[in-house]
C-alpha atoms as a PDB file:
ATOM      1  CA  UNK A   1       5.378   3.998 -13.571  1.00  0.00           C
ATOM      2  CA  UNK A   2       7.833   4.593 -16.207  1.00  0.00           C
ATOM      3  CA  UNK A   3      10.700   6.950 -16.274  1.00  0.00           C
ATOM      4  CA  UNK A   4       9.341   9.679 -18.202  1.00  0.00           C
ATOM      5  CA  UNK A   5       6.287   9.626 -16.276  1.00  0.00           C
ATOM      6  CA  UNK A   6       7.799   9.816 -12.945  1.00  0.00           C
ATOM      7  CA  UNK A   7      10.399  12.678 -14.370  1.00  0.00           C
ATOM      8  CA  UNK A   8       9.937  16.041 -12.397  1.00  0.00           C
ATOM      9  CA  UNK A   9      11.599  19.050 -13.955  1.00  0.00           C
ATOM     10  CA  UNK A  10      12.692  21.774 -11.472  1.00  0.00           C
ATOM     11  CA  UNK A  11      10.932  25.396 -12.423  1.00  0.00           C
ATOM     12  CA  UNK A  12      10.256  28.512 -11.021  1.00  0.00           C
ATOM     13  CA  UNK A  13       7.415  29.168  -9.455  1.00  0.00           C
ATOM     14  CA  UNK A  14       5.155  32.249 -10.107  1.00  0.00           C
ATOM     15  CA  UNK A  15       6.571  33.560  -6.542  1.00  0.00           C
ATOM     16  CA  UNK A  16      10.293  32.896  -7.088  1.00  0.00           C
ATOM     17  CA  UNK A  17      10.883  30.000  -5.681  1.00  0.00           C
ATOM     18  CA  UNK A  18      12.264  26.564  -7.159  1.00  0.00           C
ATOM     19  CA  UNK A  19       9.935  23.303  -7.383  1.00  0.00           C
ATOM     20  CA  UNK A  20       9.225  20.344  -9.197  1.00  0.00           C
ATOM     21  CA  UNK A  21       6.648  21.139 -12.693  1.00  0.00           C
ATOM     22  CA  UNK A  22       4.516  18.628 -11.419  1.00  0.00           C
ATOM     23  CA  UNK A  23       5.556  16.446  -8.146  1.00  0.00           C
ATOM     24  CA  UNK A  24       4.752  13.942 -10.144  1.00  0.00           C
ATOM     25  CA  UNK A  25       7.493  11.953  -8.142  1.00  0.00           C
ATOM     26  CA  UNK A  26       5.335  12.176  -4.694  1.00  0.00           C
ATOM     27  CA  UNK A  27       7.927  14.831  -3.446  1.00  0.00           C
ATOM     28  CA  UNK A  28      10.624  12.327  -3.080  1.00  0.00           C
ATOM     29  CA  UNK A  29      13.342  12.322  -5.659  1.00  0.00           C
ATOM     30  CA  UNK A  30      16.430   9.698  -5.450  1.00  0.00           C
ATOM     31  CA  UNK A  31      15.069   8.613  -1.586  1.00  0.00           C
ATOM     32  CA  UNK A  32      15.572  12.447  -0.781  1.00  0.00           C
ATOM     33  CA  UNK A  33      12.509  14.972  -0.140  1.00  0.00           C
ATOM     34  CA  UNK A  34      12.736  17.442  -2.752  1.00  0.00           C
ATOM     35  CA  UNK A  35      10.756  20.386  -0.987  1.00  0.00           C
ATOM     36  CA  UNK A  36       7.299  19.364  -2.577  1.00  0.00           C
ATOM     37  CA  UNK A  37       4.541  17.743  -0.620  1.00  0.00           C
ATOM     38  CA  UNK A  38       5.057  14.204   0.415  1.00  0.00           C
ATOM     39  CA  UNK A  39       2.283  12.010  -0.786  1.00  0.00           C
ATOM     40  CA  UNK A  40       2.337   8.017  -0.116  1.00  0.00           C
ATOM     41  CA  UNK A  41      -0.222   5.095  -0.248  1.00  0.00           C
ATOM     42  CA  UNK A  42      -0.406   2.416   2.650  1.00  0.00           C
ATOM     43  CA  UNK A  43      -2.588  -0.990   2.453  1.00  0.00           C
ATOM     44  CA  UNK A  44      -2.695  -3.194   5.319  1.00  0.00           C
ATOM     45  CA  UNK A  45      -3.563  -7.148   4.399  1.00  0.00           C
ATOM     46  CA  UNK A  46      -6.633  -8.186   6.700  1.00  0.00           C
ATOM     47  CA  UNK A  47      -5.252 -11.798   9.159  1.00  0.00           C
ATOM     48  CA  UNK A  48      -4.828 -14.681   7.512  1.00  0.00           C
ATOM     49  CA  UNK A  49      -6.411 -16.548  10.237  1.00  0.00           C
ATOM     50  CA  UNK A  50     -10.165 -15.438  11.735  1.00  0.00           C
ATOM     51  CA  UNK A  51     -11.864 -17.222  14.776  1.00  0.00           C
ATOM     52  CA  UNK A  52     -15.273 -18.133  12.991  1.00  0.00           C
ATOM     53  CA  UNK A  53     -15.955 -21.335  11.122  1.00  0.00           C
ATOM     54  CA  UNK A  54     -15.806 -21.238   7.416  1.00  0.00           C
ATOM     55  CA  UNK A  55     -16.932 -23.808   4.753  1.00  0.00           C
ATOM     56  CA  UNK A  56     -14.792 -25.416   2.686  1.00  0.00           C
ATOM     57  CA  UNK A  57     -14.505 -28.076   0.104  1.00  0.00           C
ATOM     58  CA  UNK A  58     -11.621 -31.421   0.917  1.00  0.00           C
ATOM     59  CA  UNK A  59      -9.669 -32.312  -1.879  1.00  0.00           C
ATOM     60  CA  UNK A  60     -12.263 -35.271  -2.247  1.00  0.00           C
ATOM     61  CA  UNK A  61     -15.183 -32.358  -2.746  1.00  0.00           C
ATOM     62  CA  UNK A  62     -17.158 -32.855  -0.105  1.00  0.00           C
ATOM     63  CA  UNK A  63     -17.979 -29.955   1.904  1.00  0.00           C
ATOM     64  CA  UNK A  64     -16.199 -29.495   5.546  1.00  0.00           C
ATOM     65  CA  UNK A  65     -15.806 -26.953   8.130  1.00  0.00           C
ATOM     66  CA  UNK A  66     -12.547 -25.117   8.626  1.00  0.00           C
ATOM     67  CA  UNK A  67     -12.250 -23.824  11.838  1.00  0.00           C
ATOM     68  CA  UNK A  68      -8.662 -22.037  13.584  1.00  0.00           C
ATOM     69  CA  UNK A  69      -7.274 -24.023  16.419  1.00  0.00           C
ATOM     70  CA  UNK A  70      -4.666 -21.947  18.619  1.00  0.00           C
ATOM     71  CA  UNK A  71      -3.057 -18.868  19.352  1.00  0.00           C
ATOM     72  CA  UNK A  72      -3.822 -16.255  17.325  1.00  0.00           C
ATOM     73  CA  UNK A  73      -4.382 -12.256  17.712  1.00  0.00           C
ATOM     74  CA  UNK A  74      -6.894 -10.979  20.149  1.00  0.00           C
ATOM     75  CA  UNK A  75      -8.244  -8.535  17.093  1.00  0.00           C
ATOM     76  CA  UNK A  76      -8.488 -11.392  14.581  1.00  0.00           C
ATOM     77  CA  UNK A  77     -11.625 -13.306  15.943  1.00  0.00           C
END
């Protein structure tokens, strides 16, 4: 996001009290809360490893089976 985008002018609100023209900045302004509501994304990446057999292709072309071999997560299979 660029600057100007993520700028957040302080006004007055309708009922007297200060806040950002648009919390555009996700209520967080120089790693400090600024009063507004907080808002924040989270992703999670899925395992890199699953327990189940998966075709594949060798670096000769033919087809193969890639399967995981040791300890991995209990919730990844």
């Amino acid at each position: 996001m660029p600057g100007h985008a993520h700028n957040d002018p302080f006004v007055r609100r309708p009922n007297g009290r200060l806040g950002t023209a648009t919390n555009h900045s996700g209520g967080v302004q120089g790693g400090i809360s600024n009063g507004e509501t907080i808002y924040f994304r989270v992703a999670f990446k899925p395992p890199a490893t699953i327990g189940r057999p998966q075709t594949t292709a060798r670096f000769d072309g033919a087809t193969a089976v890639l399967e995981a071999k040791g300890a991995r997560p209990p919730s990844s299979a």
